[in-house]
PDB file of N, CA and C in Angstrom:
ATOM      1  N   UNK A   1      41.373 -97.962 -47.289  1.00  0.00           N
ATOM      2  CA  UNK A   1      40.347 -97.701 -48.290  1.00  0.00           C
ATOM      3  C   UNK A   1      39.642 -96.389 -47.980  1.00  0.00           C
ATOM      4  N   UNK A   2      39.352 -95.798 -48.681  1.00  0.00           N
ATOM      5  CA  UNK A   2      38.886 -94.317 -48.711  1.00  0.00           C
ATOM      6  C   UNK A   2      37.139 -94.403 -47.964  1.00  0.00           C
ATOM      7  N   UNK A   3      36.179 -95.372 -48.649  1.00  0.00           N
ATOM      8  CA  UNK A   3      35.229 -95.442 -48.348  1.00  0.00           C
ATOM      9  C   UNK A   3      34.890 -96.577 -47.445  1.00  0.00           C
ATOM     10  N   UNK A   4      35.543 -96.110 -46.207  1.00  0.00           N
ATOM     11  CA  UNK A   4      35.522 -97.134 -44.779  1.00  0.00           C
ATOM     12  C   UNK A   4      34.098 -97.816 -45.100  1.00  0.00           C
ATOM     13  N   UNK A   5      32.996 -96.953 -45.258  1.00  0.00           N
ATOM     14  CA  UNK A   5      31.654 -96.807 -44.597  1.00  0.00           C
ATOM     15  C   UNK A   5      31.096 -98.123 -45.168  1.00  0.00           C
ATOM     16  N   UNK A   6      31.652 -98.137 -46.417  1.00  0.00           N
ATOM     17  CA  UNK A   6      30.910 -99.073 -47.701  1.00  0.00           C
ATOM     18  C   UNK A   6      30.404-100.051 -47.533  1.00  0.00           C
ATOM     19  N   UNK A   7      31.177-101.698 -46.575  1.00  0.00           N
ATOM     20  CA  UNK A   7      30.642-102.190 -46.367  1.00  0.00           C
ATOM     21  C   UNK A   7      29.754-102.296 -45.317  1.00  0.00           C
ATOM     22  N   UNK A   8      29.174-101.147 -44.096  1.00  0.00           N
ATOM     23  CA  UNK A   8      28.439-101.379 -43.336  1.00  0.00           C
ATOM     24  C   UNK A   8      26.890-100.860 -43.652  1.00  0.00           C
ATOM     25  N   UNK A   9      27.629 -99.846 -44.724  1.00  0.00           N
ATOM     26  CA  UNK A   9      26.176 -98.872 -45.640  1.00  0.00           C
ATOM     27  C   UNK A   9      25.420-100.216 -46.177  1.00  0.00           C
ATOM     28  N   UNK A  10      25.929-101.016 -47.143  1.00  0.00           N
ATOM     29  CA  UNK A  10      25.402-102.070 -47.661  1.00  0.00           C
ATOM     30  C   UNK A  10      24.503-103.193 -46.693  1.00  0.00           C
ATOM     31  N   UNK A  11      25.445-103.396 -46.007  1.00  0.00           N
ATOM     32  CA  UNK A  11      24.872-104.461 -44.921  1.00  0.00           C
ATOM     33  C   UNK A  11      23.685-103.897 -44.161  1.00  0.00           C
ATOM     34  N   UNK A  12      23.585-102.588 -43.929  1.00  0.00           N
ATOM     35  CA  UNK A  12      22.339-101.994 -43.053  1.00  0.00           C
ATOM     36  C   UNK A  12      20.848-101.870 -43.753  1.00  0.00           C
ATOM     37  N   UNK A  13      20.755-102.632 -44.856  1.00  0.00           N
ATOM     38  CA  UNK A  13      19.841-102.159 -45.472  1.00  0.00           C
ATOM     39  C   UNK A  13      19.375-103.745 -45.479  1.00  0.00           C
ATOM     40  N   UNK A  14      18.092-103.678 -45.460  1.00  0.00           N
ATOM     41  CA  UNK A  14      17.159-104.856 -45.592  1.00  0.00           C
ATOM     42  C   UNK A  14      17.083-105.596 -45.831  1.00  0.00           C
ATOM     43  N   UNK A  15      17.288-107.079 -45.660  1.00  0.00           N
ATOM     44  CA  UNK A  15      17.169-108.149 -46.010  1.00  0.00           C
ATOM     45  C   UNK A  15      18.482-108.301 -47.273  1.00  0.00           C
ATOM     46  N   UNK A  16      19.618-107.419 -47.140  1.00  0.00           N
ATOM     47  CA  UNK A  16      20.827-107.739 -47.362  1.00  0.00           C
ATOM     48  C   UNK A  16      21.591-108.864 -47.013  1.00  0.00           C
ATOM     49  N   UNK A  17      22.152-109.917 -47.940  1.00  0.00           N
ATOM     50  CA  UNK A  17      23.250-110.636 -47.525  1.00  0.00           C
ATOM     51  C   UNK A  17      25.143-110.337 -47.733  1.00  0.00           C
ATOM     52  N   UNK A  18      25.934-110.943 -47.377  1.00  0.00           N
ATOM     53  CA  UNK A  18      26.729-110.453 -47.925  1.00  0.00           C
ATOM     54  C   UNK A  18      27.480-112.227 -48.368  1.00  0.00           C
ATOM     55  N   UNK A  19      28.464-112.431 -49.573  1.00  0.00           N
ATOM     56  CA  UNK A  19      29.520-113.856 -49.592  1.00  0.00           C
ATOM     57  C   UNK A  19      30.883-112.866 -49.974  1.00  0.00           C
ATOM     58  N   UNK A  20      32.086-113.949 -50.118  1.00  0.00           N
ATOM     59  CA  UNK A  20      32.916-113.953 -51.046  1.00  0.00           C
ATOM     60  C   UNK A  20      32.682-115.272 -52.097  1.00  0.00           C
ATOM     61  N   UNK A  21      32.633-114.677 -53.724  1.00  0.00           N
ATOM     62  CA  UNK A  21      32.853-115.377 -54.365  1.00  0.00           C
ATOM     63  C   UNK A  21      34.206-115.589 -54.745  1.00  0.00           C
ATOM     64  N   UNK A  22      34.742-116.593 -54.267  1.00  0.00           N
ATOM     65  CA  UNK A  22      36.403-116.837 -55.039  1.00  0.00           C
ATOM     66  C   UNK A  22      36.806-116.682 -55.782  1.00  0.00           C
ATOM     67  N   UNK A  23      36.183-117.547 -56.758  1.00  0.00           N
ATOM     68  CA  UNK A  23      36.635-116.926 -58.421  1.00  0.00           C
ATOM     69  C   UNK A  23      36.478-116.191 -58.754  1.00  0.00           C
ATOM     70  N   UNK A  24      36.384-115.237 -58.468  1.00  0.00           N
ATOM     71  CA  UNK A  24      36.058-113.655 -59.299  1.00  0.00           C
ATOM     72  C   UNK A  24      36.979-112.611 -58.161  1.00  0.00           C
ATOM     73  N   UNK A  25      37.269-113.536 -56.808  1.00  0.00           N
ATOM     74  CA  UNK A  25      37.513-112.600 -55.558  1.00  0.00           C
ATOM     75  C   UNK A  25      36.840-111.252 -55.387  1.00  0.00           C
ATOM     76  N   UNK A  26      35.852-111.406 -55.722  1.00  0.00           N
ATOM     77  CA  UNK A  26      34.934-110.278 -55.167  1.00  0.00           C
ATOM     78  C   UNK A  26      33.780-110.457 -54.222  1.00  0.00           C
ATOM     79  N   UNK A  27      33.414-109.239 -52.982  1.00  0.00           N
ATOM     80  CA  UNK A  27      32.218-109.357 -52.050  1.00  0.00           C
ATOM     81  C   UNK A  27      31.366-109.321 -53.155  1.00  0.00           C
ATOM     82  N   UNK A  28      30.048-109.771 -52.484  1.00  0.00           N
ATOM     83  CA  UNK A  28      28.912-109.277 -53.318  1.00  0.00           C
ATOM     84  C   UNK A  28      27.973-109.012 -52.377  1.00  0.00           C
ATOM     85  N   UNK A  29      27.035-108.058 -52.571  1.00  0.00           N
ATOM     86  CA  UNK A  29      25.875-107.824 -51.785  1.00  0.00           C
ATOM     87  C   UNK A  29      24.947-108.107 -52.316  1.00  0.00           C
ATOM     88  N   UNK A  30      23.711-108.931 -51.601  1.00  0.00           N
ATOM     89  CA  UNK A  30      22.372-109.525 -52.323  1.00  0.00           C
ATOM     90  C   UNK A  30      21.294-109.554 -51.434  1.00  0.00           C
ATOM     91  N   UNK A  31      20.343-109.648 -52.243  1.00  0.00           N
ATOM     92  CA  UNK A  31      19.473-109.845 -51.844  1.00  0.00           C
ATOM     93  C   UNK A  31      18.762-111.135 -52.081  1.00  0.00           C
ATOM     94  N   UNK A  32      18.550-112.104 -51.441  1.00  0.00           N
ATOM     95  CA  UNK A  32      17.625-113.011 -52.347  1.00  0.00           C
ATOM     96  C   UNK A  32      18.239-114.132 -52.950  1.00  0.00           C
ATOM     97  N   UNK A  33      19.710-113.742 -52.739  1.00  0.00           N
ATOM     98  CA  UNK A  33      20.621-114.457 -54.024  1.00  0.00           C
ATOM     99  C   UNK A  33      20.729-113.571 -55.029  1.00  0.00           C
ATOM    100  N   UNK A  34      20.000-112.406 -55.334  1.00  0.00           N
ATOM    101  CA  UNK A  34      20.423-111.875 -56.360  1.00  0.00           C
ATOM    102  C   UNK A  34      21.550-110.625 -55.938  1.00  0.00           C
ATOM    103  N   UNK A  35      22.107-110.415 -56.637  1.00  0.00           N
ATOM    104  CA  UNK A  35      23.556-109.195 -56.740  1.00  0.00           C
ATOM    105  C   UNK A  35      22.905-107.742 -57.053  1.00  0.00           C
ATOM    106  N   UNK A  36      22.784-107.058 -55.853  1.00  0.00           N
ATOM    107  CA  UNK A  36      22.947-105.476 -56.274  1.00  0.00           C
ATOM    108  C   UNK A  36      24.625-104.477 -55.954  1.00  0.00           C
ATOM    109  N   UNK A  37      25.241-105.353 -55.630  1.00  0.00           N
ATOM    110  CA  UNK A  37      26.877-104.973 -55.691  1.00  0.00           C
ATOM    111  C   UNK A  37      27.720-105.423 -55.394  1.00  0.00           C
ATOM    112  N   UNK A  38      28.555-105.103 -56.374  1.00  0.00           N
ATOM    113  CA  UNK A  38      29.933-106.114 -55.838  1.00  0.00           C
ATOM    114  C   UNK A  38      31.252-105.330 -55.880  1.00  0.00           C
ATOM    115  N   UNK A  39      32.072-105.473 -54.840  1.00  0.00           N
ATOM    116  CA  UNK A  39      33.020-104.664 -54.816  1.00  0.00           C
ATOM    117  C   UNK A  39      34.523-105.930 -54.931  1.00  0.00           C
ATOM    118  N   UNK A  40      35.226-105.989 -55.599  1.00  0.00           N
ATOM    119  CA  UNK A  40      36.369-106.548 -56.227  1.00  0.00           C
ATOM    120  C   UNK A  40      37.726-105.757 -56.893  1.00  0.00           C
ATOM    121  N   UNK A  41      38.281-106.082 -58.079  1.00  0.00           N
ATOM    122  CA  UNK A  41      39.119-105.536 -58.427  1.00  0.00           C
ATOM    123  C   UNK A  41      38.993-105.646 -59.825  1.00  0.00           C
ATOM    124  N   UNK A  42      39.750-104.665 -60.526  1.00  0.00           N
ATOM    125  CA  UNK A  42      39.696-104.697 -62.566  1.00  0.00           C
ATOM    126  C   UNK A  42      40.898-105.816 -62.264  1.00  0.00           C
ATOM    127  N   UNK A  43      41.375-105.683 -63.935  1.00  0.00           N
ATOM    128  CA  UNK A  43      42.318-106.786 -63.874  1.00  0.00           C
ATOM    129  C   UNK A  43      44.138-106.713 -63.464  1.00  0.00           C
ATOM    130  N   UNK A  44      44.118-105.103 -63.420  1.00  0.00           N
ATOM    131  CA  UNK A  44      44.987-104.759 -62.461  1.00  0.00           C
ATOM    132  C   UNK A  44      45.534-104.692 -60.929  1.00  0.00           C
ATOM    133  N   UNK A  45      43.369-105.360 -60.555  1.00  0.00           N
ATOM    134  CA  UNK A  45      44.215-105.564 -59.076  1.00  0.00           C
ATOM    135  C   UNK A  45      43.503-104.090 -58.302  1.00  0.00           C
ATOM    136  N   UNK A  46      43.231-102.938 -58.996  1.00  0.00           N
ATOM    137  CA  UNK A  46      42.731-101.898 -58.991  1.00  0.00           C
ATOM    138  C   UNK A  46      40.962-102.166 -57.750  1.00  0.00           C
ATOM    139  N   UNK A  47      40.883-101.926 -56.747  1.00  0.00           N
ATOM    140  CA  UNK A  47      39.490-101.965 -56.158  1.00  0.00           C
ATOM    141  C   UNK A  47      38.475-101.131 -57.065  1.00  0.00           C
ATOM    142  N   UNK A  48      37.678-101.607 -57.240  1.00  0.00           N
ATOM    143  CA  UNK A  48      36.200-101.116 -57.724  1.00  0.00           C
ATOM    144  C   UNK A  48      34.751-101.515 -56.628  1.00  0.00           C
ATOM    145  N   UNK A  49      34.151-100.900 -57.352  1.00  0.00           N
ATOM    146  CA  UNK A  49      32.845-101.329 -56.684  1.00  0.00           C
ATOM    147  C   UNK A  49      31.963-101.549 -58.117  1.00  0.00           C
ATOM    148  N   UNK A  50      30.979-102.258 -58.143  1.00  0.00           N
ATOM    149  CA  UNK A  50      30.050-102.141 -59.099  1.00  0.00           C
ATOM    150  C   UNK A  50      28.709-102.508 -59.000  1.00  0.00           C
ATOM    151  N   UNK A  51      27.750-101.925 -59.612  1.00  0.00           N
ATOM    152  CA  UNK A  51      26.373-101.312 -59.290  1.00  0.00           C
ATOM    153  C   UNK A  51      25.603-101.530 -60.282  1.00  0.00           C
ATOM    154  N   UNK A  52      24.009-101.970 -60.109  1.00  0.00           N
ATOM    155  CA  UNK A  52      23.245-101.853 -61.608  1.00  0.00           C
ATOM    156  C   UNK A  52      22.130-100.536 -61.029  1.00  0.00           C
ATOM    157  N   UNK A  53      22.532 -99.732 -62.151  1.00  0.00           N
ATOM    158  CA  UNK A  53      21.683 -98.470 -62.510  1.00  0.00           C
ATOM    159  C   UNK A  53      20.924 -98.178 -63.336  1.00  0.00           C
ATOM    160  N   UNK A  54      20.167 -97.353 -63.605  1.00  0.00           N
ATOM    161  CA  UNK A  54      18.902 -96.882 -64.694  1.00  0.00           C
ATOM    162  C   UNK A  54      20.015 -96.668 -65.908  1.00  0.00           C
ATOM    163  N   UNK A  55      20.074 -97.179 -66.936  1.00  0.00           N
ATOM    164  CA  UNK A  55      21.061 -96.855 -68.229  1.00  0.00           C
ATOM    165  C   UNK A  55      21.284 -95.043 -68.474  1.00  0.00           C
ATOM    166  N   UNK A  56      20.583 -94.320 -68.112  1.00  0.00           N
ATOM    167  CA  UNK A  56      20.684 -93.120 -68.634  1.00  0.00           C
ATOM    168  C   UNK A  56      20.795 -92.161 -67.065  1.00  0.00           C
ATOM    169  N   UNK A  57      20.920 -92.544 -65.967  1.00  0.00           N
ATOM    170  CA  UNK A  57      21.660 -92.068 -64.463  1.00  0.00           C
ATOM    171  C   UNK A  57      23.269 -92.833 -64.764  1.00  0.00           C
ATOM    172  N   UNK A  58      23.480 -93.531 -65.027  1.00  0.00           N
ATOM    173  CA  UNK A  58      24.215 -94.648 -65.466  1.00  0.00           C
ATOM    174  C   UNK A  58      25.139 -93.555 -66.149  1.00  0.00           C
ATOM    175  N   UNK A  59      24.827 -93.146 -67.483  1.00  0.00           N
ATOM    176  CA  UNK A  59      25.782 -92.826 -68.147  1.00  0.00           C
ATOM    177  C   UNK A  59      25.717 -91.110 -67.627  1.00  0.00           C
ATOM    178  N   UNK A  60      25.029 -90.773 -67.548  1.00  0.00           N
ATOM    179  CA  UNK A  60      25.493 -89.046 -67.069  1.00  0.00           C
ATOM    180  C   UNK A  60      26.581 -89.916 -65.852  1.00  0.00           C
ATOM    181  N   UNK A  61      26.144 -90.293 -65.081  1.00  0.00           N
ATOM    182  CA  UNK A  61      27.334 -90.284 -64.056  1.00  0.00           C
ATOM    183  C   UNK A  61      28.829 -90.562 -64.600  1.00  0.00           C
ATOM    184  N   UNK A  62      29.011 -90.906 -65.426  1.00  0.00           N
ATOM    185  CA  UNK A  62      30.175 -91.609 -66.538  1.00  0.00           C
ATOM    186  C   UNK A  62      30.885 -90.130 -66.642  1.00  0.00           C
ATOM    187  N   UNK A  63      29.770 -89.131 -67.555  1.00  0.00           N
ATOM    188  CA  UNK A  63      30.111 -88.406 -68.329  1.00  0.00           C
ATOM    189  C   UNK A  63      31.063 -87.265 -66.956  1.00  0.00           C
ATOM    190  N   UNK A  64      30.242 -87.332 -66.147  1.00  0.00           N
ATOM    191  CA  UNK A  64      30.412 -86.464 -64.683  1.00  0.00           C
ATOM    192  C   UNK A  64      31.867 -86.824 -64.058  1.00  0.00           C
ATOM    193  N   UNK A  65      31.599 -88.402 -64.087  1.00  0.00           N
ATOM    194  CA  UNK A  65      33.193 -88.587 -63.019  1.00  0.00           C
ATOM    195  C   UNK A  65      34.440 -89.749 -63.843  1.00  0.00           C
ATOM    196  N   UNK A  66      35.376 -89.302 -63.631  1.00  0.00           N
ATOM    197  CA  UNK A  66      36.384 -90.157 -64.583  1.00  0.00           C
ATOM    198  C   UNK A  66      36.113 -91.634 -63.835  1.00  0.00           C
ATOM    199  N   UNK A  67      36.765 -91.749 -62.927  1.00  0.00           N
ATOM    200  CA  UNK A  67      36.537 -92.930 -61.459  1.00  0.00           C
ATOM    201  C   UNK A  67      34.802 -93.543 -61.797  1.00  0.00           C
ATOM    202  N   UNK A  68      34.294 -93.299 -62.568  1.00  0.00           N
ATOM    203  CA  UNK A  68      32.823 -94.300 -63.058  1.00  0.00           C
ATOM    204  C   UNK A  68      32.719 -94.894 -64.589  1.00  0.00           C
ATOM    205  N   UNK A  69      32.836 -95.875 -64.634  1.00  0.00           N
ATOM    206  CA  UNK A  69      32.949 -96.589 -65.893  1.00  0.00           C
ATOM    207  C   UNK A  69      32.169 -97.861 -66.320  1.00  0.00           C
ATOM    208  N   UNK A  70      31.654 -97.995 -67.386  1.00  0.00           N
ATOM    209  CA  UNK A  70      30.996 -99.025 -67.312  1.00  0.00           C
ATOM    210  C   UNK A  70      31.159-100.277 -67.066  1.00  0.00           C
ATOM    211  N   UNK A  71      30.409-100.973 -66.522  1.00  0.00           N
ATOM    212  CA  UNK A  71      30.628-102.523 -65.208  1.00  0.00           C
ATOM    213  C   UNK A  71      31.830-103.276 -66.049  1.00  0.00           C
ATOM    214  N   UNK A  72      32.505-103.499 -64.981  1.00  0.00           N
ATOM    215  CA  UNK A  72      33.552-104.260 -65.275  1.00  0.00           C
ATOM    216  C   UNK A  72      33.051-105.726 -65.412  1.00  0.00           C
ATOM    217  N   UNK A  73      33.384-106.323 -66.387  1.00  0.00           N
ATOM    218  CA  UNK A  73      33.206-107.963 -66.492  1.00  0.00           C
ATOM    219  C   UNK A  73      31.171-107.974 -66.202  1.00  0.00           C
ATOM    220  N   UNK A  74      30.634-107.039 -66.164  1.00  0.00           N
ATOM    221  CA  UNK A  74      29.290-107.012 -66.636  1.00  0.00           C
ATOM    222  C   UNK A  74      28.577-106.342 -67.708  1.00  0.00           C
ATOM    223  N   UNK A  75      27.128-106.189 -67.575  1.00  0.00           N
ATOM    224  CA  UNK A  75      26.638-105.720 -68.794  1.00  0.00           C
ATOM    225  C   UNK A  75      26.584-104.402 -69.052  1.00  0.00           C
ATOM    226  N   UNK A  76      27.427-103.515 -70.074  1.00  0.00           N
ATOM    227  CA  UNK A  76      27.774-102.634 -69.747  1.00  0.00           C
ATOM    228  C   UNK A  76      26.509-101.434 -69.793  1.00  0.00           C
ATOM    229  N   UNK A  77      25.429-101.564 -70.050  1.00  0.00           N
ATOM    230  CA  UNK A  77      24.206-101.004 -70.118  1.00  0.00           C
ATOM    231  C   UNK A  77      23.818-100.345 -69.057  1.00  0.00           C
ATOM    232  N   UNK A  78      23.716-101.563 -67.940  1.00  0.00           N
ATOM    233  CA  UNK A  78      22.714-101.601 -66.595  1.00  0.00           C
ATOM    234  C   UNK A  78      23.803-101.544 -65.906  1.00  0.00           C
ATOM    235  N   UNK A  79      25.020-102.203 -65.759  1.00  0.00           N
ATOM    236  CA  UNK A  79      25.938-101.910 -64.850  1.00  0.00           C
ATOM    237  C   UNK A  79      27.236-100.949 -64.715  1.00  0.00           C
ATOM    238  N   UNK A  80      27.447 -99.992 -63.662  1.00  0.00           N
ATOM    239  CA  UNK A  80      28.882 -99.255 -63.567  1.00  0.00           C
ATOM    240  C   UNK A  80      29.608 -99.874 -62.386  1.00  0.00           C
ATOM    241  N   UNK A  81      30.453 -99.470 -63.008  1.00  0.00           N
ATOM    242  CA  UNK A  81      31.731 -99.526 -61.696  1.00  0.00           C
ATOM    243  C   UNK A  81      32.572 -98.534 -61.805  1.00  0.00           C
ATOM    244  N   UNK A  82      32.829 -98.186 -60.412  1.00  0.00           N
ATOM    245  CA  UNK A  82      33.584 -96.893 -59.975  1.00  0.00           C
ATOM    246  C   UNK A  82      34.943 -97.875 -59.215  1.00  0.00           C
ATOM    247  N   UNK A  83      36.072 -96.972 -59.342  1.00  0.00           N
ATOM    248  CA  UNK A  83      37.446 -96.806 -58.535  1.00  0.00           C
ATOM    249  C   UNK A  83      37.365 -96.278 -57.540  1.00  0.00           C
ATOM    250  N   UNK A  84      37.499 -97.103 -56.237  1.00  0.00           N
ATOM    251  CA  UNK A  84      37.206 -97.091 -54.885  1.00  0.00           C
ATOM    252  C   UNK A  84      38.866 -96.028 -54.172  1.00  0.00           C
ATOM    253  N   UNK A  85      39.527 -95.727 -55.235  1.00  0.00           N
ATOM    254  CA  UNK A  85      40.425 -94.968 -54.674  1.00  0.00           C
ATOM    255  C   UNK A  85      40.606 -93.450 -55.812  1.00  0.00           C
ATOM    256  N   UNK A  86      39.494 -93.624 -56.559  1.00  0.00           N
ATOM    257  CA  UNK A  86      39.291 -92.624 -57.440  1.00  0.00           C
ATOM    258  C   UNK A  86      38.690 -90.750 -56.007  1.00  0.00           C
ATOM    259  N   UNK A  87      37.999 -89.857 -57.001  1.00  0.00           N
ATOM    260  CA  UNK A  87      37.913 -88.737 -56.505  1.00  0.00           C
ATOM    261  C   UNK A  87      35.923 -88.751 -56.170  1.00  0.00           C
ATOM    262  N   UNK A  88      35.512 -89.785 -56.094  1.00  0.00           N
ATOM    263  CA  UNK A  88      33.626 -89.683 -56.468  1.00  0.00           C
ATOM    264  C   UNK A  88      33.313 -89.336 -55.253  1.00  0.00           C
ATOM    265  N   UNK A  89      32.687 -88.081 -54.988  1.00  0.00           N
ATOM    266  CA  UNK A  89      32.286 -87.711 -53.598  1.00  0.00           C
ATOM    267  C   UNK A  89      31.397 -89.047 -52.947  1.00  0.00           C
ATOM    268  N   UNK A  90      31.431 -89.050 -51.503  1.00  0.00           N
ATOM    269  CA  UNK A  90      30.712 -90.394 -51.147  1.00  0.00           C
ATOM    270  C   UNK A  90      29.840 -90.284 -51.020  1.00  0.00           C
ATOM    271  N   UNK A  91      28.746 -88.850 -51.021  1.00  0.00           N
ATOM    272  CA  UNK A  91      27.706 -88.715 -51.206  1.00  0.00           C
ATOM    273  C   UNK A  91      27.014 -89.328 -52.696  1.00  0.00           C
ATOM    274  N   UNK A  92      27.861 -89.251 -53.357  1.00  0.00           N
ATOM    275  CA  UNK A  92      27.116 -90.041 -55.217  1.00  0.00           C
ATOM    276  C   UNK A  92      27.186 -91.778 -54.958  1.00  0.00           C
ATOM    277  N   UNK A  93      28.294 -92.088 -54.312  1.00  0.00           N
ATOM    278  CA  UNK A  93      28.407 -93.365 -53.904  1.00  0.00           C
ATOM    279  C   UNK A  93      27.300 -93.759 -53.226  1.00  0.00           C
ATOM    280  N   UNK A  94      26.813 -93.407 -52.062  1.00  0.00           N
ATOM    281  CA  UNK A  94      26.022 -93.605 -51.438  1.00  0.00           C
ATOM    282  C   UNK A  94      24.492 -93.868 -51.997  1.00  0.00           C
ATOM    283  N   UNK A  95      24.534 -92.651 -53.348  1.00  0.00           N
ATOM    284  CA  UNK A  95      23.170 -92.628 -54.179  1.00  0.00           C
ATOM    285  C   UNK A  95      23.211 -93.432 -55.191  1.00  0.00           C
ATOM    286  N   UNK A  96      24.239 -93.976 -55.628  1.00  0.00           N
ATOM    287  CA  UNK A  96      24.323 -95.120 -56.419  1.00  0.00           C
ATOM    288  C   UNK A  96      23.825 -96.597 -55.660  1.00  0.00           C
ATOM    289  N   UNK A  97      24.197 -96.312 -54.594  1.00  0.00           N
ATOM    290  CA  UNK A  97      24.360 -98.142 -53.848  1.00  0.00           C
ATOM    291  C   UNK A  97      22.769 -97.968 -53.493  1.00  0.00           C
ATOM    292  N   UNK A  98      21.858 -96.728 -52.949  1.00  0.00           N
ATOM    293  CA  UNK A  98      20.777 -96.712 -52.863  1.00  0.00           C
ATOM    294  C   UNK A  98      19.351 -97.068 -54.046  1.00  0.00           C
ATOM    295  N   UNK A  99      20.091 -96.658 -55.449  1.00  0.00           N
ATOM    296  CA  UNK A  99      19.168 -96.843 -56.194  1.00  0.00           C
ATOM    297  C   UNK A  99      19.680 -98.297 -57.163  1.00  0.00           C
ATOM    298  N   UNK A 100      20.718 -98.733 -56.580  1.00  0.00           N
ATOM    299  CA  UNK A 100      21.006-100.258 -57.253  1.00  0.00           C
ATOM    300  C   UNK A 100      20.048-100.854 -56.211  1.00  0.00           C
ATOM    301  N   UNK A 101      20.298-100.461 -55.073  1.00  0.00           N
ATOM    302  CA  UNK A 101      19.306-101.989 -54.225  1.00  0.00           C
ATOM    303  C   UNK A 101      18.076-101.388 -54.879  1.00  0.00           C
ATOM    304  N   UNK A 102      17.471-100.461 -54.853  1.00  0.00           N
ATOM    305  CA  UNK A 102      15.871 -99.867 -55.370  1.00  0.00           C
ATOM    306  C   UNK A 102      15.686-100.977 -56.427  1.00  0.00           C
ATOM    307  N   UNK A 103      16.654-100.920 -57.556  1.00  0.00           N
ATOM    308  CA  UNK A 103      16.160-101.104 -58.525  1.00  0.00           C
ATOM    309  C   UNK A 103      16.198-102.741 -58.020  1.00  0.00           C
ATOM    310  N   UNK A 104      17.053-103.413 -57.572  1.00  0.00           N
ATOM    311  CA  UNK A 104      16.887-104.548 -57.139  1.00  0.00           C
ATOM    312  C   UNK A 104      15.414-105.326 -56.600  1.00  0.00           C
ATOM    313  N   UNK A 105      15.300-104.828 -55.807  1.00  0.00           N
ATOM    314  CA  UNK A 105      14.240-104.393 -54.419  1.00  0.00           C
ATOM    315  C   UNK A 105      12.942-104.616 -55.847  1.00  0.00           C
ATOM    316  N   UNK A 106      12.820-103.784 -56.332  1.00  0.00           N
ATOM    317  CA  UNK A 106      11.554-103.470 -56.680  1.00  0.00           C
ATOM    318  C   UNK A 106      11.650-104.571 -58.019  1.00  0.00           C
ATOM    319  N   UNK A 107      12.282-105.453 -58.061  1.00  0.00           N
ATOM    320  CA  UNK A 107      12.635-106.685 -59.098  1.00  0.00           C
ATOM    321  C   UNK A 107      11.574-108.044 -58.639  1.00  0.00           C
ATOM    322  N   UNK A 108      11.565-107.843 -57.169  1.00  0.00           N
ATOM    323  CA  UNK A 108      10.841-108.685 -56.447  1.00  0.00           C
ATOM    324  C   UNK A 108       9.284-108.769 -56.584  1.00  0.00           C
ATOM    325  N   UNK A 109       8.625-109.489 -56.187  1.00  0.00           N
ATOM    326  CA  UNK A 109       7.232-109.379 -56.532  1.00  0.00           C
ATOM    327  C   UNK A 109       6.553-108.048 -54.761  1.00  0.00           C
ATOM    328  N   UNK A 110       5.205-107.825 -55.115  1.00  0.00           N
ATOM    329  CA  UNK A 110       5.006-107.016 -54.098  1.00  0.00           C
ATOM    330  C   UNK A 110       5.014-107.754 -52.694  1.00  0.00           C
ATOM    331  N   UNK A 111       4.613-108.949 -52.407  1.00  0.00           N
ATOM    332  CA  UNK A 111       5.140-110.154 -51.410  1.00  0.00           C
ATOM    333  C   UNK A 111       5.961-109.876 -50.879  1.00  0.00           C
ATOM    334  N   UNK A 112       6.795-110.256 -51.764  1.00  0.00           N
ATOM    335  CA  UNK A 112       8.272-110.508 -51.599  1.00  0.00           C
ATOM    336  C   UNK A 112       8.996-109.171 -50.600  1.00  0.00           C
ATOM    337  N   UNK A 113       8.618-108.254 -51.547  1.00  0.00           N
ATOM    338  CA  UNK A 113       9.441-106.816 -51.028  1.00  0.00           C
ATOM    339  C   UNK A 113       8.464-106.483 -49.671  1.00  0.00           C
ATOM    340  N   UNK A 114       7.396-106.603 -49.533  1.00  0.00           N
ATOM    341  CA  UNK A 114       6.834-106.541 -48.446  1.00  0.00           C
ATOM    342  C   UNK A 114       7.760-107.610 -46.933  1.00  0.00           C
ATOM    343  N   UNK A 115       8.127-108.768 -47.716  1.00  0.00           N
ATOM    344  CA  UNK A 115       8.386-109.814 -46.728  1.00  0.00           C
ATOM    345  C   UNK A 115      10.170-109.217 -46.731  1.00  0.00           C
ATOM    346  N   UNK A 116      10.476-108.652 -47.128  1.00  0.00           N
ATOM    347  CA  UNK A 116      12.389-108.203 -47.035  1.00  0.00           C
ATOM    348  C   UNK A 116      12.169-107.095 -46.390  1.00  0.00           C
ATOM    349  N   UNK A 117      11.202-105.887 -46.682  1.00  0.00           N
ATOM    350  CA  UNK A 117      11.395-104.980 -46.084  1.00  0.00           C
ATOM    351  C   UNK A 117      11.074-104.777 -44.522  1.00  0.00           C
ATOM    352  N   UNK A 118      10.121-106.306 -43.870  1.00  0.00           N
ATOM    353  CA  UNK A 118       9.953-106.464 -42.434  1.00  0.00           C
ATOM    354  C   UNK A 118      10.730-106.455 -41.631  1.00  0.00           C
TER     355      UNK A 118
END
């Protein structure tokens, strides 16, 4: 896999969990129980990753990289997914997986994110 880093980038961040869901055979990363990414496959079998983003970072990134498309088997608004063997520098990767947990993160009450970010 091109982006070795991926699953340890995810896991290093705060009050991150990680499962496999079977039926879908995809990781997911959460928080809380809730999903800020999941990395699986389209229906080809193809690895992806997928992310919920601001709708309009979301789609410039679309317009920018072929390998980013809107969420597979999610809502295609809030969520993308990129081809994990596509060309997306891993620096954009990296800023994607950062502002999906953000937006995650800040979903929580101020408590809450206080008590994850300890």
């Amino acid at each position: 896999m091109k982006y070795e880093w991926l699953d340890s980038y995810c896991l290093e961040k705060k009050g991150v969990e990680k499962d496999y869901k079977e039926e879908w055979q995809a990781t997911r990363y959460m928080i809380r129980g809730k999903m800020f990414a999941m990395q699986g496959g389209d229906k080809y079998g193809k690895p992806i990753i997928t992310v919920k983003l601001e709708p309009m970072f979301g789609n410039l990134l679309r317009q920018q990289y072929q390998d980013i498309v809107p969420g597979y088997y999610m809502n295609k608004e809030h969520w993308n997914s990129m081809y994990l063997e596509g060309d997306v520098p891993d620096e954009v990767l990296r800023d994607m997986l950062d502002k999906s947990y953000q937006i995650l993160l800040q979903s929580f009450s101020k408590k809450a994110q206080k008590e994850i970010l300890e």
